[in-house]
PDB file of N, CA and C in Angstrom:
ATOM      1  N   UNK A   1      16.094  -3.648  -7.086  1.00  0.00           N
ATOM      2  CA  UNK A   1      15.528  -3.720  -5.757  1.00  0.00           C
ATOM      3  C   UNK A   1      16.136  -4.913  -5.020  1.00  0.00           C
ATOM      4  N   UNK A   2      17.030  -4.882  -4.680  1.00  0.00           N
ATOM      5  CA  UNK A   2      18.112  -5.803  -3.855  1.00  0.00           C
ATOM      6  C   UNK A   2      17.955  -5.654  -2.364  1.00  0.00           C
ATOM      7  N   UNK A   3      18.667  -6.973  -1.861  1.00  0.00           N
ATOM      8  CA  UNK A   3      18.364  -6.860  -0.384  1.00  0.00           C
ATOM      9  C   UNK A   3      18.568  -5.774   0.068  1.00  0.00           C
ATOM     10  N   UNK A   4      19.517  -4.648  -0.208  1.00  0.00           N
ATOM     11  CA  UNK A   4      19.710  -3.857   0.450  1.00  0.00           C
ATOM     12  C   UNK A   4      18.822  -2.958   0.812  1.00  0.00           C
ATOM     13  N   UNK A   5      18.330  -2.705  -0.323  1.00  0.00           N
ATOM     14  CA  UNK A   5      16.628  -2.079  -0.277  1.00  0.00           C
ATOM     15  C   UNK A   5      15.868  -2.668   1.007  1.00  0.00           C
ATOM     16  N   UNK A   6      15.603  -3.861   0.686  1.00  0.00           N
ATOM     17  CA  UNK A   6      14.668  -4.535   1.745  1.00  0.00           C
ATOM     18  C   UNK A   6      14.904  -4.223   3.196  1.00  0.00           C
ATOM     19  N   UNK A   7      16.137  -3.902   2.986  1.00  0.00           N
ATOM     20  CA  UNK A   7      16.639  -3.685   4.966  1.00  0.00           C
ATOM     21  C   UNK A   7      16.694  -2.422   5.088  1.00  0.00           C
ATOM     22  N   UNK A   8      17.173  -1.389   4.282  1.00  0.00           N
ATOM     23  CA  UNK A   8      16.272  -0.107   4.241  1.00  0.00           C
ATOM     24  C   UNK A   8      14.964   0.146   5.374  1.00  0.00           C
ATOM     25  N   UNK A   9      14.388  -0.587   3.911  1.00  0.00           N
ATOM     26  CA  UNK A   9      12.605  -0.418   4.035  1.00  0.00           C
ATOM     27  C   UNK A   9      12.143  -1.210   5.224  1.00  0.00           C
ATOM     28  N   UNK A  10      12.850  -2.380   5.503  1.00  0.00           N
ATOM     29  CA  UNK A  10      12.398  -2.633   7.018  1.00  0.00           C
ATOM     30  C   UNK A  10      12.784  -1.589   7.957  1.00  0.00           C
ATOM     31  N   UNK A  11      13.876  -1.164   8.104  1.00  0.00           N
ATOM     32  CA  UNK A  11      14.101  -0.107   9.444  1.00  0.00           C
ATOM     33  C   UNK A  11      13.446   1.348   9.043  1.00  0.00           C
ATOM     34  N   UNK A  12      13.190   1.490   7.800  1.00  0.00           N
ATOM     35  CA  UNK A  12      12.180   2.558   7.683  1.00  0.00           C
ATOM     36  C   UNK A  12      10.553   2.458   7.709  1.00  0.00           C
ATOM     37  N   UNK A  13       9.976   0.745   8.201  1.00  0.00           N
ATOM     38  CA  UNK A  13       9.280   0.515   8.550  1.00  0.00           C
ATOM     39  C   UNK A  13       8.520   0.731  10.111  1.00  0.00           C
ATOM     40  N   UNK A  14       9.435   0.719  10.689  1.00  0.00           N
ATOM     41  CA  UNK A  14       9.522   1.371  12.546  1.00  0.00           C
ATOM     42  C   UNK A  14       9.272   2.968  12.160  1.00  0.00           C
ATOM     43  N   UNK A  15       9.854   3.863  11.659  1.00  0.00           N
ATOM     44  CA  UNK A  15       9.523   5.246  11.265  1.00  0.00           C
ATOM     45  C   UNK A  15       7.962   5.647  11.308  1.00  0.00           C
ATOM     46  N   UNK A  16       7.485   4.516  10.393  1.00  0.00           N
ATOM     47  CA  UNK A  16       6.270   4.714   9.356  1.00  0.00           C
ATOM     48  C   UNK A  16       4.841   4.969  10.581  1.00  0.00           C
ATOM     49  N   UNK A  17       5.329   4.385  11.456  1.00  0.00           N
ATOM     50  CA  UNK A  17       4.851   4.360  13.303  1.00  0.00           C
ATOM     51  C   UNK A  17       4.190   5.563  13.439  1.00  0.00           C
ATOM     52  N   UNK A  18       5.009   6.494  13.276  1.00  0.00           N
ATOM     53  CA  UNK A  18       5.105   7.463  13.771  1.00  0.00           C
ATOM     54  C   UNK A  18       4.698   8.609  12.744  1.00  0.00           C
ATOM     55  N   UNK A  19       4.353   8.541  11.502  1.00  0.00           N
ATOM     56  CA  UNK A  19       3.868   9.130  10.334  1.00  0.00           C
ATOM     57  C   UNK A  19       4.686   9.445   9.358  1.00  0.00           C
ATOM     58  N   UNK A  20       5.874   9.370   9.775  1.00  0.00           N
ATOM     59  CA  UNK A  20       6.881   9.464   8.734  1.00  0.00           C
ATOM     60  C   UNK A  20       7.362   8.446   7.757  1.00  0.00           C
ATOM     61  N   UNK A  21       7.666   8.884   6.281  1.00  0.00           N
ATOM     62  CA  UNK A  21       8.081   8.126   5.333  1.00  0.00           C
ATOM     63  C   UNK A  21       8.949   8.826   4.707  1.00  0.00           C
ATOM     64  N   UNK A  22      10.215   7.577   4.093  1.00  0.00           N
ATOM     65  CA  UNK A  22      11.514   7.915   4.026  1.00  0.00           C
ATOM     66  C   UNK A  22      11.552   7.634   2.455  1.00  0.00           C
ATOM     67  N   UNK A  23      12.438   8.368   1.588  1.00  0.00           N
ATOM     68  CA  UNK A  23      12.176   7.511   0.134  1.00  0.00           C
ATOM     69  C   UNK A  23      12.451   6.831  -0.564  1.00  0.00           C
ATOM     70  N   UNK A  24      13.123   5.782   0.503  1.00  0.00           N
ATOM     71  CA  UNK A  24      12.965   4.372   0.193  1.00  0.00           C
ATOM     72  C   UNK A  24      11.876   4.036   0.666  1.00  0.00           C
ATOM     73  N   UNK A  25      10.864   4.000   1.386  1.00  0.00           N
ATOM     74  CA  UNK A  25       9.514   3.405   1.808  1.00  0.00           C
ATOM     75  C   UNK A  25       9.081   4.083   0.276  1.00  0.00           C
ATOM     76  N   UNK A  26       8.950   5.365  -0.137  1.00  0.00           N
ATOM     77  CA  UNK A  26       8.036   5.448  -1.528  1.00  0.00           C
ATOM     78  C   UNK A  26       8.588   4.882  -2.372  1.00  0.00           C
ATOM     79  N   UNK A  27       9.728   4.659  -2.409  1.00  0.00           N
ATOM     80  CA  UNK A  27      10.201   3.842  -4.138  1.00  0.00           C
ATOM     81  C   UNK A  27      10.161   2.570  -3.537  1.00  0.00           C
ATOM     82  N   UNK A  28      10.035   1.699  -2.663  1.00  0.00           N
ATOM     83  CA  UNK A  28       9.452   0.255  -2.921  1.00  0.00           C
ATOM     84  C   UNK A  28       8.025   0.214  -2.905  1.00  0.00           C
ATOM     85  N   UNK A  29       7.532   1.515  -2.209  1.00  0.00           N
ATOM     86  CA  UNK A  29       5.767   1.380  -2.773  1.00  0.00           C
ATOM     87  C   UNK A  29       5.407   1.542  -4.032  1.00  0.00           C
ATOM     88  N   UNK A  30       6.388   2.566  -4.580  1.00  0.00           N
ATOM     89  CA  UNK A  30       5.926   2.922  -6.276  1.00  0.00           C
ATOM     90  C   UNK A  30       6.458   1.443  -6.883  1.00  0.00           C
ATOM     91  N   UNK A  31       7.620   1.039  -6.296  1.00  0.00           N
ATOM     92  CA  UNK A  31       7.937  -0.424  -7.367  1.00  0.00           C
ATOM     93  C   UNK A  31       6.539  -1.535  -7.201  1.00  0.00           C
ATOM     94  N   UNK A  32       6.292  -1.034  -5.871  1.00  0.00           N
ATOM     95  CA  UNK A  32       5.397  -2.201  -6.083  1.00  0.00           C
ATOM     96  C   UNK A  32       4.006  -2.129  -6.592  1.00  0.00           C
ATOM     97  N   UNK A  33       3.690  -0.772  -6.978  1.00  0.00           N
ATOM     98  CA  UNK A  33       2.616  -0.149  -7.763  1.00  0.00           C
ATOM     99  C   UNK A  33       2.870  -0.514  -8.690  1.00  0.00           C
ATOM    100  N   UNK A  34       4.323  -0.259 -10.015  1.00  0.00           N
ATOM    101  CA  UNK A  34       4.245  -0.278 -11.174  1.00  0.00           C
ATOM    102  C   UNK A  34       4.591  -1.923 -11.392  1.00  0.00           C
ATOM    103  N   UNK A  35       4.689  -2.600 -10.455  1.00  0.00           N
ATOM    104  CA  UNK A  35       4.541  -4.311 -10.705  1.00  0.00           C
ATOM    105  C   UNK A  35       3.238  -4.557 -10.784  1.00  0.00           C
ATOM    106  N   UNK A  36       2.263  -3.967  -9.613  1.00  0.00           N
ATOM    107  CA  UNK A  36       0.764  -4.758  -9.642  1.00  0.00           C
ATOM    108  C   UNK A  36       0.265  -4.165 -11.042  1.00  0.00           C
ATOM    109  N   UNK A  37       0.854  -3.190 -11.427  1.00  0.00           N
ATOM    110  CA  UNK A  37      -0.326  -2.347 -12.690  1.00  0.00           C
ATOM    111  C   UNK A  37       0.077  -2.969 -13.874  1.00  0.00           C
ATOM    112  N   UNK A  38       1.760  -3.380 -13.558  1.00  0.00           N
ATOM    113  CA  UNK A  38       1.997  -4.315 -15.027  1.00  0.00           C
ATOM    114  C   UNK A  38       1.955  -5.600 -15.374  1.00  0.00           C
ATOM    115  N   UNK A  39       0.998  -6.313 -13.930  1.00  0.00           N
ATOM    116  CA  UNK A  39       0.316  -7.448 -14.266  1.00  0.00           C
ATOM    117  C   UNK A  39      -0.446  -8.173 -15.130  1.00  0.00           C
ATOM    118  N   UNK A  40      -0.966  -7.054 -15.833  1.00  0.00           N
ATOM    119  CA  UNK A  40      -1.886  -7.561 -17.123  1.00  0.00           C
ATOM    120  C   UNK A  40      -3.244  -7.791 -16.985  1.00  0.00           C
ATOM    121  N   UNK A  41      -3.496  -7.442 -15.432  1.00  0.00           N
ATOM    122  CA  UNK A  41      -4.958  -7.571 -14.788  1.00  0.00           C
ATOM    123  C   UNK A  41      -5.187  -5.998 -15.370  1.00  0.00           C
ATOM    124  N   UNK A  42      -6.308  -6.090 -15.773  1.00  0.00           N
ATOM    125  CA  UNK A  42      -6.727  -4.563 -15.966  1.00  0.00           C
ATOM    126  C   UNK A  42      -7.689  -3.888 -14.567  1.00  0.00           C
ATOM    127  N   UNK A  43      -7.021  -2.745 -14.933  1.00  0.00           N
ATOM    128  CA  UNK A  43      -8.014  -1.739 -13.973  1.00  0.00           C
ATOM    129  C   UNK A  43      -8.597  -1.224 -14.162  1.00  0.00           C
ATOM    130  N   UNK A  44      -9.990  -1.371 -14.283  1.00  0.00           N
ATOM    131  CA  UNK A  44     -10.927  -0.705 -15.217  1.00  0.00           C
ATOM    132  C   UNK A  44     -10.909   1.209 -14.881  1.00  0.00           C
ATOM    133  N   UNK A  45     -10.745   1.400 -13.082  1.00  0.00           N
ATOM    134  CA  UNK A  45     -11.340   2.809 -13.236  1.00  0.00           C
ATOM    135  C   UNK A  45     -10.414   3.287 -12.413  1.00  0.00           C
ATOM    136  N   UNK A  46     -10.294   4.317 -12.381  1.00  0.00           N
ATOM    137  CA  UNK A  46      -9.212   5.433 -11.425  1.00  0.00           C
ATOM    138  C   UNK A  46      -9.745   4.741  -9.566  1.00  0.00           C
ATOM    139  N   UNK A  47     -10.830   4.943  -9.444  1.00  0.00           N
ATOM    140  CA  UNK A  47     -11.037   4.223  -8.016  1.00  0.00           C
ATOM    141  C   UNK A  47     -10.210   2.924  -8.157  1.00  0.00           C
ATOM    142  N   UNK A  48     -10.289   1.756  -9.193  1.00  0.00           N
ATOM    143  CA  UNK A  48      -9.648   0.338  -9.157  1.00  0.00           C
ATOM    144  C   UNK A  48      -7.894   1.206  -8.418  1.00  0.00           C
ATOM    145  N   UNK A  49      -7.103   1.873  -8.933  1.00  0.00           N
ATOM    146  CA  UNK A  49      -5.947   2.165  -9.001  1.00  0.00           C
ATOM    147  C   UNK A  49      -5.581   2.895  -7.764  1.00  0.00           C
ATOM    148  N   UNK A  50      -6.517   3.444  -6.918  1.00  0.00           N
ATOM    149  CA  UNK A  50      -6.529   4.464  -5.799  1.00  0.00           C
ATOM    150  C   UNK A  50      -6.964   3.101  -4.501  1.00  0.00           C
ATOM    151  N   UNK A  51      -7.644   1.820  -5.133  1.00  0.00           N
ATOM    152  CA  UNK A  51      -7.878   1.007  -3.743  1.00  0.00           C
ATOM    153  C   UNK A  51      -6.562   0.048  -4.184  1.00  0.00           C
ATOM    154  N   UNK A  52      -6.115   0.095  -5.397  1.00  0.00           N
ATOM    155  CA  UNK A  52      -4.581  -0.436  -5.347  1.00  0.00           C
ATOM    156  C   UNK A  52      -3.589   0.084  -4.386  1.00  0.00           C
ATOM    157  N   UNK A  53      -3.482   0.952  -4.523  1.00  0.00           N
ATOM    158  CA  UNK A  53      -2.687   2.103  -3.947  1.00  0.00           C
ATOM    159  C   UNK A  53      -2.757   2.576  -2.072  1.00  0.00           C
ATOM    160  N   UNK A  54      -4.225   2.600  -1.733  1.00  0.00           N
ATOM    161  CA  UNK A  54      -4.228   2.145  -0.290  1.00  0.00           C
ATOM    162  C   UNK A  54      -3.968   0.849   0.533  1.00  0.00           C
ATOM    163  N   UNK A  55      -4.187  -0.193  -0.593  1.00  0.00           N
ATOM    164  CA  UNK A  55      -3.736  -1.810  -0.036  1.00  0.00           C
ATOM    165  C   UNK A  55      -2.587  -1.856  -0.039  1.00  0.00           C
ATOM    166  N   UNK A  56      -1.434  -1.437  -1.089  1.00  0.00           N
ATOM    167  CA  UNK A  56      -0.258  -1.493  -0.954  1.00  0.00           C
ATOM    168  C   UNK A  56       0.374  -0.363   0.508  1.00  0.00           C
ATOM    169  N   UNK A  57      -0.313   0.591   0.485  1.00  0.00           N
ATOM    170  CA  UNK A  57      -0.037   1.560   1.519  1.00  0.00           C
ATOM    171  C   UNK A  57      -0.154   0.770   3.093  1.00  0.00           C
ATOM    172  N   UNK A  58      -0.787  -0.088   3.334  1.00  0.00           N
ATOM    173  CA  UNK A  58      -1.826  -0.622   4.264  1.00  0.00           C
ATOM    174  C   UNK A  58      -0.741  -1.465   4.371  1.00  0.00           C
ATOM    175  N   UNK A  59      -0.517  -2.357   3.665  1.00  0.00           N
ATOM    176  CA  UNK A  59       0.656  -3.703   3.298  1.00  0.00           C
ATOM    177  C   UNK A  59       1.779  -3.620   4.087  1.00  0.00           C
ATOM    178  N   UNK A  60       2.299  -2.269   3.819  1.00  0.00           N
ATOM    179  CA  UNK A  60       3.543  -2.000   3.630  1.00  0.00           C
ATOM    180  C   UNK A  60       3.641  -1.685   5.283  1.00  0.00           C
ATOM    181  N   UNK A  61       2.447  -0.235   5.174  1.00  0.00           N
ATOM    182  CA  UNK A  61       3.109  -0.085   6.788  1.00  0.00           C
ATOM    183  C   UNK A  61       2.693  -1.389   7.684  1.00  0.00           C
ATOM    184  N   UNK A  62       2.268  -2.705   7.315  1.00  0.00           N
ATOM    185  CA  UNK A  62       2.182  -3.801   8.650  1.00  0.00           C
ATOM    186  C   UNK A  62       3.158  -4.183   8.300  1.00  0.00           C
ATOM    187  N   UNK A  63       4.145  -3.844   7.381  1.00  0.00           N
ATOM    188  CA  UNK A  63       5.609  -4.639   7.458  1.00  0.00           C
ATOM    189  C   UNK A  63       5.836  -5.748   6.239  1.00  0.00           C
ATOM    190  N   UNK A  64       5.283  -5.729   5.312  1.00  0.00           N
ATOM    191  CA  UNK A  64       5.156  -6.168   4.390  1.00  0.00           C
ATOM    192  C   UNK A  64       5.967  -5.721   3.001  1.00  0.00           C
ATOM    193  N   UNK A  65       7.576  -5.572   2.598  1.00  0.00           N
ATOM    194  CA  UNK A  65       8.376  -4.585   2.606  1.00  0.00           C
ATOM    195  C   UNK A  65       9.318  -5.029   1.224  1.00  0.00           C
ATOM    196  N   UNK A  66       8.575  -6.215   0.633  1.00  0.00           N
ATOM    197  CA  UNK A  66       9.161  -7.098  -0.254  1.00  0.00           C
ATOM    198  C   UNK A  66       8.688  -6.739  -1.434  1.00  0.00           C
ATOM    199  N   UNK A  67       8.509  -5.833  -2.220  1.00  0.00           N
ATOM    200  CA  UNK A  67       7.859  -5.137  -3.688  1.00  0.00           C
ATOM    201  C   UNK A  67       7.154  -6.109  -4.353  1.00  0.00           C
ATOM    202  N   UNK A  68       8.203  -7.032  -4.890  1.00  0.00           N
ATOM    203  CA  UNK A  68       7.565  -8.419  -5.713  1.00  0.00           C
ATOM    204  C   UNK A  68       6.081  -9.306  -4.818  1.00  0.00           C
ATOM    205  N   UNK A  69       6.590  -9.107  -3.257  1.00  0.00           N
ATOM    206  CA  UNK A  69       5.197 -10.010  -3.036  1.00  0.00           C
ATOM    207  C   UNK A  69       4.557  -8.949  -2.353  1.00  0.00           C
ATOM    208  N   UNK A  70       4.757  -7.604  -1.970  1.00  0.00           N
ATOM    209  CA  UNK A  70       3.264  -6.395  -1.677  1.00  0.00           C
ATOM    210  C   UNK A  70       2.898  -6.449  -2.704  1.00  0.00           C
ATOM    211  N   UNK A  71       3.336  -6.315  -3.864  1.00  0.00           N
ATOM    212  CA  UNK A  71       2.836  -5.941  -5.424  1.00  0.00           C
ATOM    213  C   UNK A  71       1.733  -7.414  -5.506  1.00  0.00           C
ATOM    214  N   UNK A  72       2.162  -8.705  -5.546  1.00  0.00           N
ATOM    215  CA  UNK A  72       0.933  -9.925  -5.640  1.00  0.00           C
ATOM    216  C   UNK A  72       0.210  -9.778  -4.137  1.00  0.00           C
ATOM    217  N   UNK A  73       0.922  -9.242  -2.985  1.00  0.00           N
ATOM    218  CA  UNK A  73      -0.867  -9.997  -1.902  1.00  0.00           C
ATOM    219  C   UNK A  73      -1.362  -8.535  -2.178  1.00  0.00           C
ATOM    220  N   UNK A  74      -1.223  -7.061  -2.832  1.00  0.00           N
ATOM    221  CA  UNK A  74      -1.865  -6.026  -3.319  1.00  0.00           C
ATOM    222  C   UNK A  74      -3.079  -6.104  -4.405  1.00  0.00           C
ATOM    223  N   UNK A  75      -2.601  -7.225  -5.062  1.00  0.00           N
ATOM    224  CA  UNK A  75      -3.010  -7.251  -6.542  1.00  0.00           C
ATOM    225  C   UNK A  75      -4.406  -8.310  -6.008  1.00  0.00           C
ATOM    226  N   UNK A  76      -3.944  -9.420  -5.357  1.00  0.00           N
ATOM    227  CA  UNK A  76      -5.020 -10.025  -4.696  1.00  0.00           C
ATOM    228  C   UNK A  76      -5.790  -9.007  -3.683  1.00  0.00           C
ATOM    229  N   UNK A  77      -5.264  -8.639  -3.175  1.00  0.00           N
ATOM    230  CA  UNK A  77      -6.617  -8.334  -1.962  1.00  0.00           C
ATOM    231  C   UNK A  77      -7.307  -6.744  -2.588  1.00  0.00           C
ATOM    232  N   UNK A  78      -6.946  -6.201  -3.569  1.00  0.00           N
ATOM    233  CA  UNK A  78      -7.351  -5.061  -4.514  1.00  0.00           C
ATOM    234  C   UNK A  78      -8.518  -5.485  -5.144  1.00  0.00           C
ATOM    235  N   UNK A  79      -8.106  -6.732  -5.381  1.00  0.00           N
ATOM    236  CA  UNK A  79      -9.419  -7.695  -6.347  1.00  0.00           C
ATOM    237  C   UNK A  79     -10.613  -8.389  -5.432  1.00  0.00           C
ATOM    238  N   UNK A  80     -10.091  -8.520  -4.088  1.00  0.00           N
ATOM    239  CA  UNK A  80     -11.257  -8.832  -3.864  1.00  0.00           C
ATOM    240  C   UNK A  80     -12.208  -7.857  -3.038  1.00  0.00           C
ATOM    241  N   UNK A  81     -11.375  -6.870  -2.814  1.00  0.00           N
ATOM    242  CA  UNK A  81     -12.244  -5.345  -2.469  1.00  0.00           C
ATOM    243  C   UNK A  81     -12.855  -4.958  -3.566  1.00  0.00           C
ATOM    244  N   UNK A  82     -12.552  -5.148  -4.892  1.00  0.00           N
ATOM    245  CA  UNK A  82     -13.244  -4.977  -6.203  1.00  0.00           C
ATOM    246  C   UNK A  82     -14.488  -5.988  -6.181  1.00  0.00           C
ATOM    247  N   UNK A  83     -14.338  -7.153  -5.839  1.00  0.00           N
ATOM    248  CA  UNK A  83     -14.961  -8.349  -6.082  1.00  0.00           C
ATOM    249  C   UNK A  83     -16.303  -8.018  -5.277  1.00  0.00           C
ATOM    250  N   UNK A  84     -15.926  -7.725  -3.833  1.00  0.00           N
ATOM    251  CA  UNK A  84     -16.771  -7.512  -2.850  1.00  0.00           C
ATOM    252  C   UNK A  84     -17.559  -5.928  -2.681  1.00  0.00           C
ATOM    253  N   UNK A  85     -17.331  -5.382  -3.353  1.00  0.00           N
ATOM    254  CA  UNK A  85     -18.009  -3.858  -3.788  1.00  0.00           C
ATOM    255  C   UNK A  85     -17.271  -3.074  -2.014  1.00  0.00           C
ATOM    256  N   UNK A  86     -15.789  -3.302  -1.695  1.00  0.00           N
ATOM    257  CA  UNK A  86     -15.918  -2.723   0.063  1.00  0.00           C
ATOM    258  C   UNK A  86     -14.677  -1.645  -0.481  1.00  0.00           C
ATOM    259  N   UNK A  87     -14.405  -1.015  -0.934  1.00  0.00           N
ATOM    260  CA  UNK A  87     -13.504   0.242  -1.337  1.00  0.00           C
ATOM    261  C   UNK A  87     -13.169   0.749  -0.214  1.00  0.00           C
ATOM    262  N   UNK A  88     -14.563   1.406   0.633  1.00  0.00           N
ATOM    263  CA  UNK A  88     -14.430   2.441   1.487  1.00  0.00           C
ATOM    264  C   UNK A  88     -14.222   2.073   2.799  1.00  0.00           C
ATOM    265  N   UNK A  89     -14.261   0.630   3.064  1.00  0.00           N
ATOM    266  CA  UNK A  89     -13.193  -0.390   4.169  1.00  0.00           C
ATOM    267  C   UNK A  89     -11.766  -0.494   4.242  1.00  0.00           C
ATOM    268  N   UNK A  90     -11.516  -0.536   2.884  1.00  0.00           N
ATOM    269  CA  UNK A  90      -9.717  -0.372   2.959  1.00  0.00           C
ATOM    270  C   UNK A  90      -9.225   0.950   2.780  1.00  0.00           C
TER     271      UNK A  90
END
């Protein structure tokens, strides 16, 4: 996942506007899925992994396009929608 990626996924970030996603926008979302999940934080339940999965979604389309750090501010703000019982907010 090299810069080149990143500049990709930024100009396929303007797309994302408009409802469309390109697959480079899904393979830096999936990279940055299979980084937050191989954190070592456990996820206890299929909901934990599905409000993973909308934060990174959420992340990404405000432009947030960097795998390594959607995958940590995902992993944080996943946890504290866990923390805070608010699932059905994000």
């Amino acid at each position: 996942m090299g810069g080149a990626m990143n500049e990709s996924a930024q100009q396929s970030v303007s797309e994302m506007v408009s409802g469309i996603m390109s697959p480079v926008d899904l393979r830096v979302m999936q990279h940055a899925m299979f980084m937050a999940c191989d954190s070592g934080d456990t996820l206890r339940t299929v909901d934990d992994v599905e409000t993973l999965g909308r934060v990174v979604l959420r992340l990404y389309a405000a432009g947030l396009v960097d795998p390594q750090k959607l995958a940590d501010a995902a992993r944080t703000m996943a946890g504290v929608v866990h923390i805070q019982g608010l699932r059905r907010a994000v």
